[in-house]
Protein backbone atom coordinates (compact mmCIF):
# COMPACT_ATOMS: atom_id res chain seq x y z
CA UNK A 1 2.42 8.99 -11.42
CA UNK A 2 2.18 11.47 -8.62
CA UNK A 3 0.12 11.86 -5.72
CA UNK A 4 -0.54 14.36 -2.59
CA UNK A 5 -2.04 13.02 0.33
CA UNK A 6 -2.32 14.17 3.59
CA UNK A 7 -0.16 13.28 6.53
CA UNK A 8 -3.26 12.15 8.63
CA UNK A 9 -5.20 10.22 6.29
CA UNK A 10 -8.19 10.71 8.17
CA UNK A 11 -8.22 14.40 6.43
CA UNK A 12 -8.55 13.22 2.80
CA UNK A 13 -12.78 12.57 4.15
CA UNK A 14 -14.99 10.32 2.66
CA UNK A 15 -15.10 8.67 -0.71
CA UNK A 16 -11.52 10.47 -1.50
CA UNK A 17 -11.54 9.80 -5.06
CA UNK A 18 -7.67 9.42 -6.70
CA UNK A 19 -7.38 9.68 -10.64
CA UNK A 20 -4.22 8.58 -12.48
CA UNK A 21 -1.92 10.87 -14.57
CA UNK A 22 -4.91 10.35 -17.34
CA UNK A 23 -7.44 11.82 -14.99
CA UNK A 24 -9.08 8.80 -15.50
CA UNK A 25 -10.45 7.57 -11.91
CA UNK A 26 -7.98 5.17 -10.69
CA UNK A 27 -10.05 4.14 -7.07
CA UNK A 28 -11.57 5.49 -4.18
CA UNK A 29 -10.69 5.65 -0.26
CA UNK A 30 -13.00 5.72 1.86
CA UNK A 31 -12.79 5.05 5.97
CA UNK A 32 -14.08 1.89 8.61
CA UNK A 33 -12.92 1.91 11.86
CA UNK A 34 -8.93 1.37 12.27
CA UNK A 35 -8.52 1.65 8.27
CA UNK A 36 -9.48 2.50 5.38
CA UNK A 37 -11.06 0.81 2.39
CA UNK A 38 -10.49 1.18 -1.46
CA UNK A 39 -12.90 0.87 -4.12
CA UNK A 40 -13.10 0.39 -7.96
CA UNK A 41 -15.07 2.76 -10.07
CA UNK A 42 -17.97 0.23 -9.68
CA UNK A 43 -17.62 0.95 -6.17
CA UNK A 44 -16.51 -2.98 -5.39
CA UNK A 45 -13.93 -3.37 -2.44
CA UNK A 46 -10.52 -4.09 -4.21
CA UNK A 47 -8.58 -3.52 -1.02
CA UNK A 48 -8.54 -2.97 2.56
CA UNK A 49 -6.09 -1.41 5.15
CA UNK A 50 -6.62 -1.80 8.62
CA UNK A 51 -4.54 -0.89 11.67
CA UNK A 52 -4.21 -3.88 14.80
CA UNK A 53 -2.27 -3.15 18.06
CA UNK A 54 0.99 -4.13 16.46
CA UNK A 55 0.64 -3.02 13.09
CA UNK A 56 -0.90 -2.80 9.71
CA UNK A 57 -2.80 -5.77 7.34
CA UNK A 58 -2.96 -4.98 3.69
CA UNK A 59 -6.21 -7.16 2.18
CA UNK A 60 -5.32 -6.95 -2.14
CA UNK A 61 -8.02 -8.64 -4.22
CA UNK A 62 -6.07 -11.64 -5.92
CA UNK A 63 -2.68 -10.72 -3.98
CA UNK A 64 -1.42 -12.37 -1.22
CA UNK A 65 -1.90 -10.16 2.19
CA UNK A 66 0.56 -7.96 3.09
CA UNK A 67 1.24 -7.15 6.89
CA UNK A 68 3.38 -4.43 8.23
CA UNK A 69 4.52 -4.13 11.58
CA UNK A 70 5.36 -1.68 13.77
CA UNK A 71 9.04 -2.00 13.08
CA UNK A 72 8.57 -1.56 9.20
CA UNK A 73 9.12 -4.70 8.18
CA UNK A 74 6.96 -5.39 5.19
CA UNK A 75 5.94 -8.89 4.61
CA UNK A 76 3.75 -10.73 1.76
CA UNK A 77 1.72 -13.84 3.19
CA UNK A 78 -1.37 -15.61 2.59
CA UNK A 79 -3.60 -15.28 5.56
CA UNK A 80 -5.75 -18.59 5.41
CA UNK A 81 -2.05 -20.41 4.75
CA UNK A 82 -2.64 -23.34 7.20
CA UNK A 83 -6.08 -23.91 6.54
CA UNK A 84 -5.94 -23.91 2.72
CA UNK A 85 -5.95 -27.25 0.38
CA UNK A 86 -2.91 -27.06 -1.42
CA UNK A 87 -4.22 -28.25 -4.24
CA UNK A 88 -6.59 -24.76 -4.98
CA UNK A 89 -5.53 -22.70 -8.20
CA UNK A 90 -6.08 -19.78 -6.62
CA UNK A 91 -3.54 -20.31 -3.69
CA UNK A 92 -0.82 -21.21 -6.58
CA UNK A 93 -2.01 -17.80 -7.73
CA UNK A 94 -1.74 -15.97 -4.11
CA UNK A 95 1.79 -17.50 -3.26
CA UNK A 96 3.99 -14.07 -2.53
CA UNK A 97 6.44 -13.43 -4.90
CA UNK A 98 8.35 -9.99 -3.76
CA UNK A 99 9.97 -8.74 -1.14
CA UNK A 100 9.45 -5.42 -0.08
CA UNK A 101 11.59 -2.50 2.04
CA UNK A 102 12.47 1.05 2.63
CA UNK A 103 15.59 3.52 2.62
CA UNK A 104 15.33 6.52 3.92
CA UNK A 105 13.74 8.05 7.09
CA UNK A 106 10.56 7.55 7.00
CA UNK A 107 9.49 9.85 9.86
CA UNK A 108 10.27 12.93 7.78
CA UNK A 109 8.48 11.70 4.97
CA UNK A 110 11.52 11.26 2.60
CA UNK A 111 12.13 7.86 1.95
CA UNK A 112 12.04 5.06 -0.75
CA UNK A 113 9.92 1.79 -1.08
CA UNK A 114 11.96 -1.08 -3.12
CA UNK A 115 10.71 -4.19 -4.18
CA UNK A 116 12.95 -7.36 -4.99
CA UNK A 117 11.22 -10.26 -6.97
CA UNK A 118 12.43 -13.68 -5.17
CA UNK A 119 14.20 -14.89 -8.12
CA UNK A 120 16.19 -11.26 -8.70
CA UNK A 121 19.15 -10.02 -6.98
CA UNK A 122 18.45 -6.67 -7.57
CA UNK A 123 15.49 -4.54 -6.11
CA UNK A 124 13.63 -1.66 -8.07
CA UNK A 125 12.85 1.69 -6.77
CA UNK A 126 8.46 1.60 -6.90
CA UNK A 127 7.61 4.96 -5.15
CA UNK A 128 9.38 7.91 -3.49
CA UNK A 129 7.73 9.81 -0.67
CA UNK A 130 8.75 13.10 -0.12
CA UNK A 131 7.62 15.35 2.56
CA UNK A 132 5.86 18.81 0.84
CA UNK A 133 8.01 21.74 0.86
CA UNK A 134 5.25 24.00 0.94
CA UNK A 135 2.67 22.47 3.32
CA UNK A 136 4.40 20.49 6.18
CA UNK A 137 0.75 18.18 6.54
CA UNK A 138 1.11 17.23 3.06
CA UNK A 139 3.68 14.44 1.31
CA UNK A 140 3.77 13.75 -1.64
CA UNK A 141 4.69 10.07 -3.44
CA UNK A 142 6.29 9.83 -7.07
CA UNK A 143 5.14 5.93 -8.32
CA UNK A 144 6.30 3.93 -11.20
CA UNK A 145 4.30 3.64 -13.81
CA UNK A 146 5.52 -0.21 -14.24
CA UNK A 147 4.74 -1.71 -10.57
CA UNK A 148 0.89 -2.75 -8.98
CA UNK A 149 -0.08 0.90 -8.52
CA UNK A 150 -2.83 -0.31 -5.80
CA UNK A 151 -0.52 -2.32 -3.61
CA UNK A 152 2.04 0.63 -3.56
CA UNK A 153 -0.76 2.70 -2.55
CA UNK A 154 -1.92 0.67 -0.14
CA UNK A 155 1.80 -0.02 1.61
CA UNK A 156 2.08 3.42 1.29
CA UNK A 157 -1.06 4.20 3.29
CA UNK A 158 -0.10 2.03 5.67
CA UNK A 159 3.47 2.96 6.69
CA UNK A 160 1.55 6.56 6.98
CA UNK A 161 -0.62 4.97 9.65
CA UNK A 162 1.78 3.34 11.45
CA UNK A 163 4.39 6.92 11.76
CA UNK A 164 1.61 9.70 11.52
């Protein structure tokens, strides 16, 4: 699937509404103070991306958080982790099982996003950014069809926080 965004997300305005290469709506963005939040077509939170002094926390419904820091360095955790029983299904559920990174310079917008399942050797290609040849505001971002569409969006979002 592709996608055009704006450089500063702040542009795509309220209730931005993204539809998949289907048309069919896919989710909706919409903006809090230091993030943004993503709906379902029923208009229930399904994620949330929002921006700290040292960088970015990714909330997933049924994923395990993501946090990105100012350095790029992408890491899947579970954000109640110390206080949780260990014996709760839905923590077995959480428990992060990728590893995610970039190649490429992110700055211009031309980069890749990779993720490696812990038991792989071998990491997958899940989106390529490119920076817009005709409209330097705009990039654009080329996704696999076979990844979590939503959590690529949202990692996505969030390196463009943390470099626009």
């Amino acid at each position: 699937m592709i996608f055009e965004f704006p450089k500063k997300l702040i542009n795509l305005g309220a209730d931005y509404t993204i539809f998949d290469k289907n048309n069919d709506f896919l989710c909706s963005v919409d903006f809090v103070k230091g993030g943004l939040i993503i709906n379902n077509s029923t208009s229930k939170l399904i994620a949330q991306v929002i921006k700290d002094k040292k960088g970015v926390l990714i909330n997933i419904a049924d994923s395990p958080s993501i946090y990105i820091d100012e350095d790029i360095n992408i890491k899947e955790y579970l954000v109640a982790d110390k206080n949780m029983d260990k014996d709760v299904d839905t923590a077995k559920r959480r428990i992060p099982k990728f590893d995610y990174f970039t190649f490429g310079d992110l700055y211009t917008y031309s980069y890749d996003l990779f993720q490696k399942s812990k038991d792989e050797t071998k990491p997958i290609v899940i989106a390529n950014i490119i920076n817009n040849p005709l409209n330097d505001d705009i990039f654009k971002v080329r996704i696999d069809d076979d990844c979590n569409i939503l959590k690529t969006l949202c990692i996505i979002f969030a390196i463009s926080m943390l470099i626009y």
